[in-house]
PDB file of N, CA and C in Angstrom:
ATOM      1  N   UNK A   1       9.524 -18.798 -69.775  1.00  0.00           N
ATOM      2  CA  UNK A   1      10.716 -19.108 -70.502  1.00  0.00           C
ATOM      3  C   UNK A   1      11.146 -17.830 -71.223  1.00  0.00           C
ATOM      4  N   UNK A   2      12.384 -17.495 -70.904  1.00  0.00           N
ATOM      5  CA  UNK A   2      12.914 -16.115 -71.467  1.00  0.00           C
ATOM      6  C   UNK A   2      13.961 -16.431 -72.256  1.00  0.00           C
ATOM      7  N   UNK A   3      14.154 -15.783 -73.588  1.00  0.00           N
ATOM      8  CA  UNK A   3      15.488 -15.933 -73.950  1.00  0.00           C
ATOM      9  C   UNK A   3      16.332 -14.894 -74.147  1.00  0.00           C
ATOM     10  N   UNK A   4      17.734 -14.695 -73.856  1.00  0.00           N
ATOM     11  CA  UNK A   4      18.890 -14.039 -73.447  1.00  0.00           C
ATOM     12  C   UNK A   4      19.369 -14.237 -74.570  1.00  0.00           C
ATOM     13  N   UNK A   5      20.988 -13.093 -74.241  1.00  0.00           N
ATOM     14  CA  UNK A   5      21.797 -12.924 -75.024  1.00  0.00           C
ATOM     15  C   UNK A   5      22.722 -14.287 -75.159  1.00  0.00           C
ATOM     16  N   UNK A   6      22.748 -14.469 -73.936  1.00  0.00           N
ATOM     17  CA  UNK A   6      23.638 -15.815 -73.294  1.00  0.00           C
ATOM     18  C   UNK A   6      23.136 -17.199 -73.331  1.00  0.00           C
ATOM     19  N   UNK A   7      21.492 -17.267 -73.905  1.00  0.00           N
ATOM     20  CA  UNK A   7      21.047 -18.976 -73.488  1.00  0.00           C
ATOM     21  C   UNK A   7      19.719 -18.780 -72.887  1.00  0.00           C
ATOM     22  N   UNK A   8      19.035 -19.118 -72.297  1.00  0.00           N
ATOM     23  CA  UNK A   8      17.126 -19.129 -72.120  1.00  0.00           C
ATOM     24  C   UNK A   8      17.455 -19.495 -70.284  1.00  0.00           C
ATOM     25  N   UNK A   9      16.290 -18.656 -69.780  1.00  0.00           N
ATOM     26  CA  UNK A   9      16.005 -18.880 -68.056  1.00  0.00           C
ATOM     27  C   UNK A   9      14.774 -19.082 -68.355  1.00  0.00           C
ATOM     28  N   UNK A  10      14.394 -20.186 -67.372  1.00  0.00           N
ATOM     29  CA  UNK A  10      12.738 -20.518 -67.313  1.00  0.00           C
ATOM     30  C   UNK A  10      12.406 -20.824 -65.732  1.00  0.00           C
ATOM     31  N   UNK A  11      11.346 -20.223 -65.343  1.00  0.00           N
ATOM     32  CA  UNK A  11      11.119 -20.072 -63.945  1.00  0.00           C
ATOM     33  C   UNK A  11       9.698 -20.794 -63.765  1.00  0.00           C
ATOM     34  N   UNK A  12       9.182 -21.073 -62.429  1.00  0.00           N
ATOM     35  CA  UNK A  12       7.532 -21.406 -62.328  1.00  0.00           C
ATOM     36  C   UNK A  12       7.282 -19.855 -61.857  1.00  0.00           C
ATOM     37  N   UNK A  13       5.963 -19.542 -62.149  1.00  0.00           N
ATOM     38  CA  UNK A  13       5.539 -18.298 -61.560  1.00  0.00           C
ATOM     39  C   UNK A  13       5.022 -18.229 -60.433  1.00  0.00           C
ATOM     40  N   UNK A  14       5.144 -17.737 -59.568  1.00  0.00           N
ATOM     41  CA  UNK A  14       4.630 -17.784 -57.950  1.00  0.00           C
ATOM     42  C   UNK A  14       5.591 -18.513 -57.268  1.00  0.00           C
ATOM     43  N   UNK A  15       6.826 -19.324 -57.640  1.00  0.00           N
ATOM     44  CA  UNK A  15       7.778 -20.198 -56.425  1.00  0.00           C
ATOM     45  C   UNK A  15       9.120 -20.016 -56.887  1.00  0.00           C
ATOM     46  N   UNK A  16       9.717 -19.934 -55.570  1.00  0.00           N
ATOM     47  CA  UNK A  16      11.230 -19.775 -56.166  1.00  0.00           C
ATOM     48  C   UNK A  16      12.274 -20.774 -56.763  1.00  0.00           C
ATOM     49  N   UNK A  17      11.561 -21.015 -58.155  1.00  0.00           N
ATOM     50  CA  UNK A  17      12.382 -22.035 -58.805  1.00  0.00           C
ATOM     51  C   UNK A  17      12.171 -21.521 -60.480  1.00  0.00           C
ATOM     52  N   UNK A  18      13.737 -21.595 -60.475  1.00  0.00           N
ATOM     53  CA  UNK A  18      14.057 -20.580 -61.906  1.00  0.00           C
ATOM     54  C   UNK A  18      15.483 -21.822 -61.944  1.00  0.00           C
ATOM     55  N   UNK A  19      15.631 -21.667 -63.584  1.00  0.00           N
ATOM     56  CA  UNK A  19      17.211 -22.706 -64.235  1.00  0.00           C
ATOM     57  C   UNK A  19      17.220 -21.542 -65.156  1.00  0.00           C
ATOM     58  N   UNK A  20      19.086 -21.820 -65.784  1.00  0.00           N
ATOM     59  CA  UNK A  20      19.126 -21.234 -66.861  1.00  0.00           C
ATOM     60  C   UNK A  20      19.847 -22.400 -67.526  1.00  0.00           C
ATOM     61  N   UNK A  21      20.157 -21.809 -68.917  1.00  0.00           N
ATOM     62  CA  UNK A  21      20.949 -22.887 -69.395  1.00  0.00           C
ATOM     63  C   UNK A  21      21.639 -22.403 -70.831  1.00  0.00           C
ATOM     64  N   UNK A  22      22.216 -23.051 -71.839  1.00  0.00           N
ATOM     65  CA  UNK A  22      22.571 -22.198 -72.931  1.00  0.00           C
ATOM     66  C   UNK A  22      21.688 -22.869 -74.058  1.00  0.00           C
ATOM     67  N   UNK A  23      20.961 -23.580 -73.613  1.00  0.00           N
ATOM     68  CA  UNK A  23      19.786 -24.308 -74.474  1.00  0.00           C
ATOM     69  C   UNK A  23      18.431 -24.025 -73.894  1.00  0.00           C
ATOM     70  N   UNK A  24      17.544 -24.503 -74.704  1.00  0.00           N
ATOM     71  CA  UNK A  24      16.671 -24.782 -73.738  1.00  0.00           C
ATOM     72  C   UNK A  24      16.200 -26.230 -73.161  1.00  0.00           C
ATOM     73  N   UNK A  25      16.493 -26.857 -74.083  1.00  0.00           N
ATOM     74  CA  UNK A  25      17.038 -28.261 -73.419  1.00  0.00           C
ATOM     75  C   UNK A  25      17.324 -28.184 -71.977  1.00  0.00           C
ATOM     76  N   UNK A  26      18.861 -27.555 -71.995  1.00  0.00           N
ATOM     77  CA  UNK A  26      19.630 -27.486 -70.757  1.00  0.00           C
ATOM     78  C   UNK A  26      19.182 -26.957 -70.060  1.00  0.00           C
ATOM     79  N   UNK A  27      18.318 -25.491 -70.111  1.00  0.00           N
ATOM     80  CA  UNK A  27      17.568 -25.172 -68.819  1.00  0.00           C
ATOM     81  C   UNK A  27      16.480 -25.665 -68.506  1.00  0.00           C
ATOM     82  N   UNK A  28      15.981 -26.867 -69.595  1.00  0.00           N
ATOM     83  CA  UNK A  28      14.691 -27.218 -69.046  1.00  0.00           C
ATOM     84  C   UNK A  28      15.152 -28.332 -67.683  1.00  0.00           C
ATOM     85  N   UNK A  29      16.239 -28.996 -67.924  1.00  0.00           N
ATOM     86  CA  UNK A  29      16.997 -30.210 -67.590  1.00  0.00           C
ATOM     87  C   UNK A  29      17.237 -29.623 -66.093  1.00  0.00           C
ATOM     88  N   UNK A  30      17.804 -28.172 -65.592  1.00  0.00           N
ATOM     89  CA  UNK A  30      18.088 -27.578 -64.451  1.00  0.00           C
ATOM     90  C   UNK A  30      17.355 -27.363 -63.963  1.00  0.00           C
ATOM     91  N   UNK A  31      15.937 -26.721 -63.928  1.00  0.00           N
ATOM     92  CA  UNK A  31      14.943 -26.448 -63.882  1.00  0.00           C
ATOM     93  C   UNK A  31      13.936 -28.246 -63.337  1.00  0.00           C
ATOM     94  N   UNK A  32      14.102 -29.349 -63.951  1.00  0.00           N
ATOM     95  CA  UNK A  32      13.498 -30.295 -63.176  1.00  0.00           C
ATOM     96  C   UNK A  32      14.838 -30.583 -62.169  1.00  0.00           C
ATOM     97  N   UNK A  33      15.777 -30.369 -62.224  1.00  0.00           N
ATOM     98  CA  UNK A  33      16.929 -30.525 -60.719  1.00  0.00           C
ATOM     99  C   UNK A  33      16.289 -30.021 -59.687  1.00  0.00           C
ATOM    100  N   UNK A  34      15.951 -28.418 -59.881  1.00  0.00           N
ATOM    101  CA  UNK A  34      15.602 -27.251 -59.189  1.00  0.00           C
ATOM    102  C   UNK A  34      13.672 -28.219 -58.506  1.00  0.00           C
ATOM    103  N   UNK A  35      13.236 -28.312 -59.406  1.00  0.00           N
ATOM    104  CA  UNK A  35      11.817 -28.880 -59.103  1.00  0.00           C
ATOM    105  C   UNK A  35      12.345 -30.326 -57.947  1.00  0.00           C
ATOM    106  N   UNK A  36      13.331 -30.777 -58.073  1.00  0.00           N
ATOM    107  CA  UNK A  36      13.621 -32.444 -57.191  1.00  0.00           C
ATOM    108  C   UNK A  36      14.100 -31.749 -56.439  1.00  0.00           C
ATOM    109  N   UNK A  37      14.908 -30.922 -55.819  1.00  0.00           N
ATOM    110  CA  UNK A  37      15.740 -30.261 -54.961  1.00  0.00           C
ATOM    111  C   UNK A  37      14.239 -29.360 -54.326  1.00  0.00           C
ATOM    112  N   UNK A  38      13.121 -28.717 -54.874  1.00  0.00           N
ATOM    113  CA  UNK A  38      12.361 -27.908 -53.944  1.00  0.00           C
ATOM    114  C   UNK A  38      11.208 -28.653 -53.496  1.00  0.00           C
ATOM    115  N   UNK A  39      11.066 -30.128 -53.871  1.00  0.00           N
ATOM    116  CA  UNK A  39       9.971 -31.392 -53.566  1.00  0.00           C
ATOM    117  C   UNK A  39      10.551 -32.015 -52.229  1.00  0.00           C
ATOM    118  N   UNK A  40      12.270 -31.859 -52.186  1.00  0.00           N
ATOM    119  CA  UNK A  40      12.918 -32.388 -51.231  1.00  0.00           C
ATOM    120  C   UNK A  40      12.741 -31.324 -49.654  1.00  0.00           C
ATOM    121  N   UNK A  41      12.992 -30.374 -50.250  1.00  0.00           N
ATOM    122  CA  UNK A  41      12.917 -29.559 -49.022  1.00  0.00           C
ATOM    123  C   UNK A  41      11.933 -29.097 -48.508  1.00  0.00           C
ATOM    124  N   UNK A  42      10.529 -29.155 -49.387  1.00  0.00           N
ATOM    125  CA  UNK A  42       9.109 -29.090 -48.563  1.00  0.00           C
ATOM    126  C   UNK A  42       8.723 -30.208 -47.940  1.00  0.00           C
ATOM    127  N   UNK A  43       9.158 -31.166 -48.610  1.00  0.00           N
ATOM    128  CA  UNK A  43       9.204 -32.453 -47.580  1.00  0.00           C
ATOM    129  C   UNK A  43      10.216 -32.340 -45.973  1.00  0.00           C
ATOM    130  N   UNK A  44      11.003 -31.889 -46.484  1.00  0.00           N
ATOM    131  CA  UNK A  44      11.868 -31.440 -44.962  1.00  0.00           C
ATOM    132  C   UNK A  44      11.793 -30.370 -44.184  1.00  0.00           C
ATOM    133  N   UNK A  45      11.336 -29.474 -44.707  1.00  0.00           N
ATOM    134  CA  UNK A  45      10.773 -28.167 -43.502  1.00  0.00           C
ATOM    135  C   UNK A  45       9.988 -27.158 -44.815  1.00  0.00           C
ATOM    136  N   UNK A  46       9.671 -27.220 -45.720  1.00  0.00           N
ATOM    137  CA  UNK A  46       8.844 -25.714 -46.147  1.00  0.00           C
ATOM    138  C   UNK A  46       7.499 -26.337 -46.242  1.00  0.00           C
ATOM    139  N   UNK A  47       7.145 -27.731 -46.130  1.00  0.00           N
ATOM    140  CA  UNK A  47       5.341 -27.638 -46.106  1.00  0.00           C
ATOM    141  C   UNK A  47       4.331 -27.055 -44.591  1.00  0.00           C
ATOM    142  N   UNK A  48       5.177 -26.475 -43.796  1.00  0.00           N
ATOM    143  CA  UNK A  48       4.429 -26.064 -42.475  1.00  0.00           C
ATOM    144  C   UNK A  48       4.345 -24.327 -42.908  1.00  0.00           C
ATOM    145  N   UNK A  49       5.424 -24.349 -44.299  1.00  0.00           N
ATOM    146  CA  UNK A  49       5.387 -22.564 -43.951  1.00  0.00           C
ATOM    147  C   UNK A  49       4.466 -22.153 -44.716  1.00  0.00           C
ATOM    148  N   UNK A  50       4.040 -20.654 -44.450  1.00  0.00           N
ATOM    149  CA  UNK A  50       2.339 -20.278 -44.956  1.00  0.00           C
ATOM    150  C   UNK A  50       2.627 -20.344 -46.481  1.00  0.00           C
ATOM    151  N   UNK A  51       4.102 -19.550 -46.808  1.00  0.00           N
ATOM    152  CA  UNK A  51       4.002 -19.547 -48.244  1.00  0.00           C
ATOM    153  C   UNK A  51       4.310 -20.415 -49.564  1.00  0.00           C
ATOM    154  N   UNK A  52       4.137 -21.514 -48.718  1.00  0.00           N
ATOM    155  CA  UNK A  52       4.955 -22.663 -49.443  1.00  0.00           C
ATOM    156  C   UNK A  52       3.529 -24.009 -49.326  1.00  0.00           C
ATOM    157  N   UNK A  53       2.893 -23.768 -48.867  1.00  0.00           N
ATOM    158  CA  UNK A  53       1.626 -24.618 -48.201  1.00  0.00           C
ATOM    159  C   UNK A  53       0.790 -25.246 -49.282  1.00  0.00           C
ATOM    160  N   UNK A  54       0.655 -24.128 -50.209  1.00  0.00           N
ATOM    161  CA  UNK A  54      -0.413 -24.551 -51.464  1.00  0.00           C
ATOM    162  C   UNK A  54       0.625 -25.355 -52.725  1.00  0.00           C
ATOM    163  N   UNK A  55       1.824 -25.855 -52.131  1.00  0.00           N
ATOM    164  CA  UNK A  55       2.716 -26.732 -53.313  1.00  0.00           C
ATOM    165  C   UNK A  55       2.372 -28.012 -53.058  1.00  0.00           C
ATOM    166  N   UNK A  56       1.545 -28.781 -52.159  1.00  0.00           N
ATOM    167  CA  UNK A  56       2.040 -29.859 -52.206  1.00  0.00           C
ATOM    168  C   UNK A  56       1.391 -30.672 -53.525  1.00  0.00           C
ATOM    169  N   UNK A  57       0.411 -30.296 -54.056  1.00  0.00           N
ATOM    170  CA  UNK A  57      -0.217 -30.662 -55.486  1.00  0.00           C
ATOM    171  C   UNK A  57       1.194 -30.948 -56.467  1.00  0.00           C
ATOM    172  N   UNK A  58       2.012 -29.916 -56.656  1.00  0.00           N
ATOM    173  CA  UNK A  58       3.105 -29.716 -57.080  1.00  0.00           C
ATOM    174  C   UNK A  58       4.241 -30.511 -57.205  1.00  0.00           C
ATOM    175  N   UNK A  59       4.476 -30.703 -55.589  1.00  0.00           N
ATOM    176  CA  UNK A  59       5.671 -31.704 -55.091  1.00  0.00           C
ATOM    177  C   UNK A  59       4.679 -33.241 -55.016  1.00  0.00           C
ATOM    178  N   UNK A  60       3.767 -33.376 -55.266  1.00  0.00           N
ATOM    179  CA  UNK A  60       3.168 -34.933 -55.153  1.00  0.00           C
ATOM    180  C   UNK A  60       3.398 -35.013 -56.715  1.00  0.00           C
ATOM    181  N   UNK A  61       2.973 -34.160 -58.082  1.00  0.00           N
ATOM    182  CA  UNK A  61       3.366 -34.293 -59.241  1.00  0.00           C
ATOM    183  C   UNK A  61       4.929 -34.409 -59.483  1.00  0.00           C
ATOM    184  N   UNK A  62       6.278 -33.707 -58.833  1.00  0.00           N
ATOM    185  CA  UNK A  62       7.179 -33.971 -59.467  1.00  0.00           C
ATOM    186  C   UNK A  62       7.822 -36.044 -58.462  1.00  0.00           C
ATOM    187  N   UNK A  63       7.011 -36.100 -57.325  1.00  0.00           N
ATOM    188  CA  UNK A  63       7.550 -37.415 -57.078  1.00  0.00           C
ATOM    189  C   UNK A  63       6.754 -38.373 -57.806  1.00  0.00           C
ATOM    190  N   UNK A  64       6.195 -37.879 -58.247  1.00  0.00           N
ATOM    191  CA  UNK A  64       5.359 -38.942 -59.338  1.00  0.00           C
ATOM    192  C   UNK A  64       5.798 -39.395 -60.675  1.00  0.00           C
ATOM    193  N   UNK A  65       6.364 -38.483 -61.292  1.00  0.00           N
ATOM    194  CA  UNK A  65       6.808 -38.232 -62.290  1.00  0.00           C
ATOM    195  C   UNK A  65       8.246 -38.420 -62.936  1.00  0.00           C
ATOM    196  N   UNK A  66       8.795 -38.980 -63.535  1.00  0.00           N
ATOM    197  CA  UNK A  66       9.973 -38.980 -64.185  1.00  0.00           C
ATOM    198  C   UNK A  66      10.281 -38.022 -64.592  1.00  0.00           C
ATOM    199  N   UNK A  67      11.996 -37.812 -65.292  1.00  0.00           N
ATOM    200  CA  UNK A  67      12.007 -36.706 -65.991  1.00  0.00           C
ATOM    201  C   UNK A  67      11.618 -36.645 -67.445  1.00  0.00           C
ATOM    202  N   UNK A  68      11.507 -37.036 -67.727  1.00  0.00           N
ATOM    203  CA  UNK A  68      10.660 -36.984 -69.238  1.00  0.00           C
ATOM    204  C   UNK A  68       9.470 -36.633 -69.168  1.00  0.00           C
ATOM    205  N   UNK A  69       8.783 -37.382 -68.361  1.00  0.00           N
ATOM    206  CA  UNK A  69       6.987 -36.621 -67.853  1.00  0.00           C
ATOM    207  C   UNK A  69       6.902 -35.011 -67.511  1.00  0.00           C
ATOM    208  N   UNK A  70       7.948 -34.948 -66.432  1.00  0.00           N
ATOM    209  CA  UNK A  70       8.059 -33.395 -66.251  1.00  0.00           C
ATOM    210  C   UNK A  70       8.648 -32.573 -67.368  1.00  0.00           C
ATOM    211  N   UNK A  71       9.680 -33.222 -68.213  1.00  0.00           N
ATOM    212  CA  UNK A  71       9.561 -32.255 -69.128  1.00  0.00           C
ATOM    213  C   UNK A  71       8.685 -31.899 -70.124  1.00  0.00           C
ATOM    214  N   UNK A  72       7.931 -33.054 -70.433  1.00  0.00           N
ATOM    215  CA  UNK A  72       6.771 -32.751 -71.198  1.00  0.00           C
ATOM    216  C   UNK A  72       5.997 -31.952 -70.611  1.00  0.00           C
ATOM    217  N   UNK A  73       5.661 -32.166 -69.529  1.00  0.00           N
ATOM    218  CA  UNK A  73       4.884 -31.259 -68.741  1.00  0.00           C
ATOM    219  C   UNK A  73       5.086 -29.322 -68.906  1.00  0.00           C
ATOM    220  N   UNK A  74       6.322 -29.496 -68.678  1.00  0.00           N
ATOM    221  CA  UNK A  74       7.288 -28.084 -68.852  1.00  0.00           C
ATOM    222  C   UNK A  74       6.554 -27.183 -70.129  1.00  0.00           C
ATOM    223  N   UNK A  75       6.954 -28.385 -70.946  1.00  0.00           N
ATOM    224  CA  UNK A  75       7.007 -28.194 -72.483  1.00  0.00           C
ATOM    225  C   UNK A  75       6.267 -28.101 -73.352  1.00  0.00           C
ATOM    226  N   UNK A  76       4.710 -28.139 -72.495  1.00  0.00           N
ATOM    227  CA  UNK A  76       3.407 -28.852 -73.102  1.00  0.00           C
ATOM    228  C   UNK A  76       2.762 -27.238 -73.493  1.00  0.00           C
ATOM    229  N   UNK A  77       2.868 -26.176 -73.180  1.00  0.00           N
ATOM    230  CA  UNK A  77       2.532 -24.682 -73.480  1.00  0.00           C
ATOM    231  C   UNK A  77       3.282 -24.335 -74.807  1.00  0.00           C
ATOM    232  N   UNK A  78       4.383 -24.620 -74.476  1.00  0.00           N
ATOM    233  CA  UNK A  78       5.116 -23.898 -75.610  1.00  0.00           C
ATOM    234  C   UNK A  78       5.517 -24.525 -76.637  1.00  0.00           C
ATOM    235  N   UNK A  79       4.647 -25.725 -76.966  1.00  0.00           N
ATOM    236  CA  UNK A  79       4.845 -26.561 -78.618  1.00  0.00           C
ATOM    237  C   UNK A  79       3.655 -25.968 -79.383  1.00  0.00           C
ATOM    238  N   UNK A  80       2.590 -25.163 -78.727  1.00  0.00           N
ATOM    239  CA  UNK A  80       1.367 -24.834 -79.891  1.00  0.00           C
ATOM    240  C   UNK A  80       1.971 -23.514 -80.392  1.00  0.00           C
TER     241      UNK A  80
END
């Protein structure tokens, strides 16, 4: 989670899924879009590819999960 001149970007490290937003609210909120949108498409063609292989732990947690769970989840580092 970075914060800008403009509003906070928060990314996972190692996968290509990054939100921004002018909150952090709001980028946390883009950021689980980004997580339902990259659960969808390893389900549709990126779980055969080499670099995408070790998500499915990942994508079985965000279909599990609501958005409130995932944001807690998100959010659970950076409240201590």
């Amino acid at each position: 989670m970075l914060s800008e001149d403009d509003g906070w970007s928060v990314f996972i490290p190692g996968l290509p899924i990054a939100a921004d937003g002018p909150t952090v609210h709001e980028a946390v909120t883009e950021l689980i879009a980004a997580l339902r949108e990259y659960a969808d498409d390893w389900h549709d063609h990126l779980l055969d590819a080499p670099n995408h292989r070790e998500s499915r732990e990942l994508v079985r947690l965000v279909g599990l999960s609501d958005d409130d769970e995932l944001r807690e989840w998100l959010m659970k580092d950076k409240a201590r």
